[in-house]
Protein backbone atom coordinates (compact mmCIF):
# COMPACT_ATOMS: atom_id res chain seq x y z
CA UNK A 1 108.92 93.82 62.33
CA UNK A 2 112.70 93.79 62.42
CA UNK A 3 113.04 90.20 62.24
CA UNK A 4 114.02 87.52 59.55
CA UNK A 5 110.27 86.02 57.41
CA UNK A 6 108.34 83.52 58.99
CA UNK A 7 109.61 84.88 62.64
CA UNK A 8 106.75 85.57 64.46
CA UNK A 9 106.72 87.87 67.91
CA UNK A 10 103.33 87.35 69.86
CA UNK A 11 102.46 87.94 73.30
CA UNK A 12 102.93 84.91 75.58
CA UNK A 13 100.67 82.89 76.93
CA UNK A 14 100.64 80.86 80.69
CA UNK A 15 101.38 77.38 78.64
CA UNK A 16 104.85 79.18 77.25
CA UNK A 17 106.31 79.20 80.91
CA UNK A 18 108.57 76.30 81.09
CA UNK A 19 109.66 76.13 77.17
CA UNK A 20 110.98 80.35 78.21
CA UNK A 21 112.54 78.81 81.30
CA UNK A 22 114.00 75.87 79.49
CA UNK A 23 115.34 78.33 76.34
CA UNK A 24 116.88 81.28 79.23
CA UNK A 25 118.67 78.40 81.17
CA UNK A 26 120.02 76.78 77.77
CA UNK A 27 121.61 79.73 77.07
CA UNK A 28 122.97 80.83 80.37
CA UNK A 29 124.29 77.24 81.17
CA UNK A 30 126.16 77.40 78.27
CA UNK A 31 127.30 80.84 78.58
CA UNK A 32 128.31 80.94 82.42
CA UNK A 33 127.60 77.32 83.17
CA UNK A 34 124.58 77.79 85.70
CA UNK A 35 120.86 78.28 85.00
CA UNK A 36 118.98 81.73 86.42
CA UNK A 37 115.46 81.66 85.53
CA UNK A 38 112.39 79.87 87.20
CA UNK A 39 109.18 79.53 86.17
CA UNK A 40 108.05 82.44 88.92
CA UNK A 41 110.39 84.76 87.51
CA UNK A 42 109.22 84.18 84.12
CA UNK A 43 105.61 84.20 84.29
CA UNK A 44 104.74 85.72 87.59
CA UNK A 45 104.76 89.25 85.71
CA UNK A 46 102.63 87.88 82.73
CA UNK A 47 100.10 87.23 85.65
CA UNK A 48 100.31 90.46 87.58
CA UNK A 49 96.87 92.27 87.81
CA UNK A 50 98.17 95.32 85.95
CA UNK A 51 99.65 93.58 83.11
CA UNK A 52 100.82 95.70 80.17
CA UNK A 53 100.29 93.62 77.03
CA UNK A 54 103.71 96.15 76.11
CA UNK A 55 105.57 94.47 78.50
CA UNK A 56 106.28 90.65 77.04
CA UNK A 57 106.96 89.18 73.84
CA UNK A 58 108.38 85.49 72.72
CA UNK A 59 109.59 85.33 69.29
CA UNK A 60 108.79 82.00 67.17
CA UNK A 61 110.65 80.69 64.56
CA UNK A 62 109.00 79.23 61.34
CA UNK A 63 108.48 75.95 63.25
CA UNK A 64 106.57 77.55 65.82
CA UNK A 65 109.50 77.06 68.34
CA UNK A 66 110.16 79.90 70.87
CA UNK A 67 113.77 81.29 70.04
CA UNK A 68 113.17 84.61 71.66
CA UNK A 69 111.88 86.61 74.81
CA UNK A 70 111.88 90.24 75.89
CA UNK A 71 110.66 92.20 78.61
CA UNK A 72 110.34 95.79 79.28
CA UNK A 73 108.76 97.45 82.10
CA UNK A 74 108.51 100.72 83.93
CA UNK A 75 107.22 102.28 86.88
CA UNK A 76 106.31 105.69 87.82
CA UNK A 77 107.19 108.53 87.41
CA UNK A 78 108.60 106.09 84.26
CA UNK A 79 111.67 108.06 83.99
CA UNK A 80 113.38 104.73 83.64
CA UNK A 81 112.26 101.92 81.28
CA UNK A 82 114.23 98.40 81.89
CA UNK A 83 114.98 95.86 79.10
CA UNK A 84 115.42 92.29 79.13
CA UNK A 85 116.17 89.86 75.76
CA UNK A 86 117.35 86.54 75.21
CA UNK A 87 118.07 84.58 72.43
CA UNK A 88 118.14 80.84 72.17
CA UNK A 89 121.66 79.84 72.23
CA UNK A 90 122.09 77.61 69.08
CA UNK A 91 120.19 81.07 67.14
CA UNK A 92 122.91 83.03 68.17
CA UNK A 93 124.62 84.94 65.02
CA UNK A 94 121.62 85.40 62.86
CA UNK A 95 120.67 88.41 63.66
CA UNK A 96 117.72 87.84 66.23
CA UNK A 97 119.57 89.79 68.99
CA UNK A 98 119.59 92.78 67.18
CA UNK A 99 115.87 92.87 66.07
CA UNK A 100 114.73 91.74 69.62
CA UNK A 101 116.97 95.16 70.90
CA UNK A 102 115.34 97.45 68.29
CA UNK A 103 111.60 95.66 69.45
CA UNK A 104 112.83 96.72 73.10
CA UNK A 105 113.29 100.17 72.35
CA UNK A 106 110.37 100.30 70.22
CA UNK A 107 108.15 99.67 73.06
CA UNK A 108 110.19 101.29 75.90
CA UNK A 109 109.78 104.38 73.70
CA UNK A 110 106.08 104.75 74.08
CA UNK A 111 106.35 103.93 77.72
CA UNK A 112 108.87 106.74 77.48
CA UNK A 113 105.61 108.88 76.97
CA UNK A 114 104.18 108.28 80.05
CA UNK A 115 107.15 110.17 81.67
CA UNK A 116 106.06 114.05 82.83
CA UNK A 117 106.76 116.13 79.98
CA UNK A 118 109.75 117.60 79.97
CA UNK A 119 111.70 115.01 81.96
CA UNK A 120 114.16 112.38 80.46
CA UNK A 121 114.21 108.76 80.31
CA UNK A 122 116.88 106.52 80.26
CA UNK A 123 116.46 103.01 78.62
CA UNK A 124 118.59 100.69 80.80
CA UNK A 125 118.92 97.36 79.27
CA UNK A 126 119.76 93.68 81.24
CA UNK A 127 122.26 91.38 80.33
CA UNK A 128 125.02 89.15 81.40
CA UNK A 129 128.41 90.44 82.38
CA UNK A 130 131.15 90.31 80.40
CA UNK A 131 129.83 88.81 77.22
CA UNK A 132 131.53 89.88 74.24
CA UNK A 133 128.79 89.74 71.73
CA UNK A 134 125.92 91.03 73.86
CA UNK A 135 128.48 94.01 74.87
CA UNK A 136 129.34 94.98 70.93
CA UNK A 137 125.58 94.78 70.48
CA UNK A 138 124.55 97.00 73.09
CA UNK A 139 127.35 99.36 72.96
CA UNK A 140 126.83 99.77 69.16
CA UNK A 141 123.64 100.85 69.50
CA UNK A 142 124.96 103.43 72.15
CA UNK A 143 124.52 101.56 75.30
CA UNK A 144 127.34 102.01 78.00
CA UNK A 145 127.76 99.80 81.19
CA UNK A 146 126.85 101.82 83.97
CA UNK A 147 126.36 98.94 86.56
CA UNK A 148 127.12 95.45 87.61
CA UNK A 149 125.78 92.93 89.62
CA UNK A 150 127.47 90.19 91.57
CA UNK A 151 125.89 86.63 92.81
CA UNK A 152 127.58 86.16 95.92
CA UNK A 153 127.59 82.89 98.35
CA UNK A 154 128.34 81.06 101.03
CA UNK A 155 129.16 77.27 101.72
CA UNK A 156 128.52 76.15 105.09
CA UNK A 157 131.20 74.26 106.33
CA UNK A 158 129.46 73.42 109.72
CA UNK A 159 126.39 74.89 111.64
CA UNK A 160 126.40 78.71 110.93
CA UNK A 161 127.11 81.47 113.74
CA UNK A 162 123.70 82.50 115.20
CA UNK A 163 122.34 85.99 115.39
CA UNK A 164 123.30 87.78 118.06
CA UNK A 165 120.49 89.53 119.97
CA UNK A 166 119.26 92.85 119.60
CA UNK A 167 117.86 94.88 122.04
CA UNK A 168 113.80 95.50 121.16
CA UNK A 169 114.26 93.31 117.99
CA UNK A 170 112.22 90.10 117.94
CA UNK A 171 112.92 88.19 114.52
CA UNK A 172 110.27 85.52 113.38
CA UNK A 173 109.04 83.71 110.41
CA UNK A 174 106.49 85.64 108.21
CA UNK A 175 102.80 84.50 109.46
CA UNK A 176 99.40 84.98 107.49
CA UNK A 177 98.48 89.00 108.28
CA UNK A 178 102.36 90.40 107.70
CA UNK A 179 101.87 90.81 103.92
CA UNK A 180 101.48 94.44 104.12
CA UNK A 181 103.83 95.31 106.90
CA UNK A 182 106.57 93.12 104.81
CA UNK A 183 105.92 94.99 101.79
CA UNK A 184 105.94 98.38 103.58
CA UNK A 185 109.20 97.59 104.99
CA UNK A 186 110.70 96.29 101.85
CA UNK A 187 109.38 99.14 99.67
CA UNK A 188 110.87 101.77 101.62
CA UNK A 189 114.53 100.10 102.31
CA UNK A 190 114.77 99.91 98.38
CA UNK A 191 113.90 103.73 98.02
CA UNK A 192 117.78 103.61 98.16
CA UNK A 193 118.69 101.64 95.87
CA UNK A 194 120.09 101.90 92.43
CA UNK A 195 117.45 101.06 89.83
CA UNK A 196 114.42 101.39 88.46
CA UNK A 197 111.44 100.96 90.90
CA UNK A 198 109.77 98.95 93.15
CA UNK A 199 106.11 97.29 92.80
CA UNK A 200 103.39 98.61 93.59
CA UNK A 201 101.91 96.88 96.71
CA UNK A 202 99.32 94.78 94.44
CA UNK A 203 102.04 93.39 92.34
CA UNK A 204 104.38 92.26 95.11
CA UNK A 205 102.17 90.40 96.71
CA UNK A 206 100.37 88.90 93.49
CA UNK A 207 103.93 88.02 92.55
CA UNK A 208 105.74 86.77 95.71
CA UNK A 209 102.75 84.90 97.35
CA UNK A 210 99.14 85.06 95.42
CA UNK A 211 100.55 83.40 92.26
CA UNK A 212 103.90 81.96 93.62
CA UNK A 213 104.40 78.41 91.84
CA UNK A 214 106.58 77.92 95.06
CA UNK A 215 105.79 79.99 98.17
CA UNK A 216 107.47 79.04 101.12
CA UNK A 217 106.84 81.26 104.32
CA UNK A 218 109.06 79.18 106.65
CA UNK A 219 111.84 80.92 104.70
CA UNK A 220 110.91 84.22 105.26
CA UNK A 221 112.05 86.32 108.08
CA UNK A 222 110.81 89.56 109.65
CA UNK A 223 112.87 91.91 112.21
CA UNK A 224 110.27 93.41 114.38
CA UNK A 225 110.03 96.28 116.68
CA UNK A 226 107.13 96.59 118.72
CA UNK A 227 104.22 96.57 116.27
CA UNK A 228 106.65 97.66 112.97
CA UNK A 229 108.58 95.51 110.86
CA UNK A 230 112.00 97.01 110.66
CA UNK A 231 113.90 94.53 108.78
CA UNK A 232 112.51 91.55 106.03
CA UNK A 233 113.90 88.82 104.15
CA UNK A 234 112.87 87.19 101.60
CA UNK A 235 114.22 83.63 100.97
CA UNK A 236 113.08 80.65 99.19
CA UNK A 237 114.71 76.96 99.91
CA UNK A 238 116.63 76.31 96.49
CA UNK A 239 118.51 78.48 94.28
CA UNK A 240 117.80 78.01 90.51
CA UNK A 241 121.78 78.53 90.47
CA UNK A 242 121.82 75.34 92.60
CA UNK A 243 119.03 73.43 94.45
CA UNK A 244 121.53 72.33 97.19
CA UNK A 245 122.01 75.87 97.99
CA UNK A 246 118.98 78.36 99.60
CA UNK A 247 118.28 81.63 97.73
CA UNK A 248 117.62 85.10 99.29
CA UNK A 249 115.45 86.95 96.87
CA UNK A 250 115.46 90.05 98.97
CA UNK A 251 116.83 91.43 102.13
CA UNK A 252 115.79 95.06 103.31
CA UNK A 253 116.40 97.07 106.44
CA UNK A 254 114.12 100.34 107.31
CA UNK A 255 116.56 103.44 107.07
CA UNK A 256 115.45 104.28 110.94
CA UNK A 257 116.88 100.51 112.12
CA UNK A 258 119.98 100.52 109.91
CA UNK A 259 123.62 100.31 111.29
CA UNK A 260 121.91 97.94 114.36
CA UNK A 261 123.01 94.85 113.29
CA UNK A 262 119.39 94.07 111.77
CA UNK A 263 120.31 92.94 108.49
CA UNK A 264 123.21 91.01 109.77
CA UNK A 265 120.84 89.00 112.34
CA UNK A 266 118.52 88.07 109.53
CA UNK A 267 121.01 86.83 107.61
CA UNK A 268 122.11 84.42 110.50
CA UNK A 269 118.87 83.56 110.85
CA UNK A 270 118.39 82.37 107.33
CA UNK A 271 121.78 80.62 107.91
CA UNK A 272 120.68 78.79 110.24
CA UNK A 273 117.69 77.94 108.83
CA UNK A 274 118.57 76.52 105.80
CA UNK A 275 121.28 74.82 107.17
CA UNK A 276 118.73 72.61 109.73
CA UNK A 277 117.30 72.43 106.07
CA UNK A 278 119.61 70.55 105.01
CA UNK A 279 121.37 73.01 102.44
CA UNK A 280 124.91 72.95 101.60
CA UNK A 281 124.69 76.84 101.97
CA UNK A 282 122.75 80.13 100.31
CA UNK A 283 123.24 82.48 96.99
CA UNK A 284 121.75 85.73 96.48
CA UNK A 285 122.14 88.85 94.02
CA UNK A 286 123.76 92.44 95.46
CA UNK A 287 124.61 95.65 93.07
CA UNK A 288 128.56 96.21 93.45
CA UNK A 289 127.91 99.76 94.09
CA UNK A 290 125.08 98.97 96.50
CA UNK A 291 124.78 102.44 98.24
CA UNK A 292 123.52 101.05 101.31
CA UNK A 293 126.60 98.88 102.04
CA UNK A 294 125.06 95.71 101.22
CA UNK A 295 128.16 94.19 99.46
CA UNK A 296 130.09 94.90 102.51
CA UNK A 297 127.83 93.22 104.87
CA UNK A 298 127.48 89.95 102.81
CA UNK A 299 131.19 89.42 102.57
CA UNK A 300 131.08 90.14 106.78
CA UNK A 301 128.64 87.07 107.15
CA UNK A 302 131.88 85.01 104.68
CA UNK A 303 129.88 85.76 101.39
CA UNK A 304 132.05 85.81 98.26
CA UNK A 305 131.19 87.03 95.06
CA UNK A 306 131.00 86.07 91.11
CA UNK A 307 130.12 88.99 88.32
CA UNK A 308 127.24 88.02 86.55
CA UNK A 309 124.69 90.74 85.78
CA UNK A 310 125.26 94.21 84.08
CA UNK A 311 122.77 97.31 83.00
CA UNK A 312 123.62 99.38 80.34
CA UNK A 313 121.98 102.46 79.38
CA UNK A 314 121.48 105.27 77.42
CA UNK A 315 119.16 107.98 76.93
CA UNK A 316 115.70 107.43 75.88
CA UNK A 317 114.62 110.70 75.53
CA UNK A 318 116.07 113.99 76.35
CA UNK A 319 114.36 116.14 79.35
């Protein structure tokens, strides 16, 4: 086990949620000065229905304290295996980070074998942008930045502009009975994007609304024509970032609906909603080099945006 004796990396268990939560928002508050993680984001995987036991760690210090926690996961055709680790902030500089990376690859390399044979896998690794120490880590050990990600947000100054109509759309809160449809819809608008997967429909729902600490439907918006959801968001009343603020977790428009104004109209709509909410505005998380133009539509609705997430890679295995 590349770490220091009496470290101790286990698997985690349900009663480890908030003391992860608490340990990943020490560090990022003092890092970029806002907290990111919730207690869904944490252990909502841990409680998936096709957990890999590969996937999670937390690593212990000799006091039985939680200084550590990784994640890896892939998805098929697992030509792609994503990396997460933090370290607890007053542990930095002991050489934690660098064992928790090498326990990463460890297990994203015999995920790696679940890849066809033949094919190559690229280990791309989570972390925050523009750190010096995590980047000499990562790009000593061969990593290079190949994307980042920006939090981008808007504060409302007065009631937001509603959506304007579209012709054949009717946009509504999510009701009991949509959970497939919204998954559909969602799964295929993120076929385009840059990454490494999305959920199977088992673990979305599981995740988002079956074991959801904090589901709340009301914030949830579907775009739909006739009898097909063309357009979903995915919204939740307070942002981890900042509870006076609303959070859009995700925001997806079916390729045969896009360039309609759909994804534009939900927006609005969540606008408006969380402002008769009685938040000051609404945050959410967009790839820079979103391919679909998703940047380009949230600085159109008066979004602005903040670096704060990178992926760095490098190759796994060679096809």
């Amino acid at each position: 086990m590349p770490f220091p004796e009496g470290f101790t990396l286990r698997a985690p268990v349900l009663a480890d949620g908030e003391q992860v939560v608490s340990m990943m928002n020490e560090e990022t508050e003092a890092l970029i000065g806002v907290p990111l993680a919730d207690i869904d984001w944490v252990t909502g995987p841990w409680k998936a229905p096709d957990a890999d036991p590969l996937s999670f760690g937390v690593l212990e210090d000799p006091g039985g304290r939680i200084v550590g926690y990784l994640l890896v996961e892939t998805r098929p055709p697992h030509t792609a295996v994503f990396g997460i680790g933090v370290i607890a902030i007053d542990r930095h500089g002991q050489g934690l980070g660098t064992g928790l990376v090498e326990e990463i690859e460890r297990r994203a390399a015999v995920m790696a074998e679940r890849a066809p044979a033949g094919q190559r896998v690229l280990m791309h690794m989570g972390a925050l942008a523009g750190e010096p120490q995590i980047s000499a880590l990562l790009s000593g050990r061969g990593y290079e930045e190949v994307r980042r990600f920006w939090r981008m947000g808007i504060e409302f100054e007065g009631p937001p502009d509603p959506p304007r109509p579209i012709e054949g759309m009717n946009i509504r809160p999510f009701a009991p009975g949509d959970e497939s449809e919204t998954y559909r819809c969602l799964a295929e608008a993120f076929e385009d994007h840059w990454g490494d997967g999305f959920s199977t429909e088992e673990q979305w729902i599981k995740r988002h609304i079956e074991a959801a600490e904090e589901f709340h439907p009301d914030h949830w918006f579907l775009a739909w024509s006739n009898d097909e959801v063309a357009g979903a968001l995915i919204g939740q009343p307070r942002a981890v970032q900042d509870p006076a603020f609303g959070y859009i977790e995700q925001l997806g428009v079916r390729r045969a609906h896009r360039g309609r104004g759909v994804g534009e109209a939900l927006l609005r709509t969540s606008f408006c909603h969380l402002y008769e909410s009685g938040r000051g505005g609404a945050l959410l998380h967009v790839d820079s080099d979103s391919p679909t133009g998703a940047d380009r539509l949230y600085e159109r609705v008066g979004m602005t945006a903040i670096p704060q997430f990178a992926t760095w890679e490098k190759e796994l295995r060679p096809g």
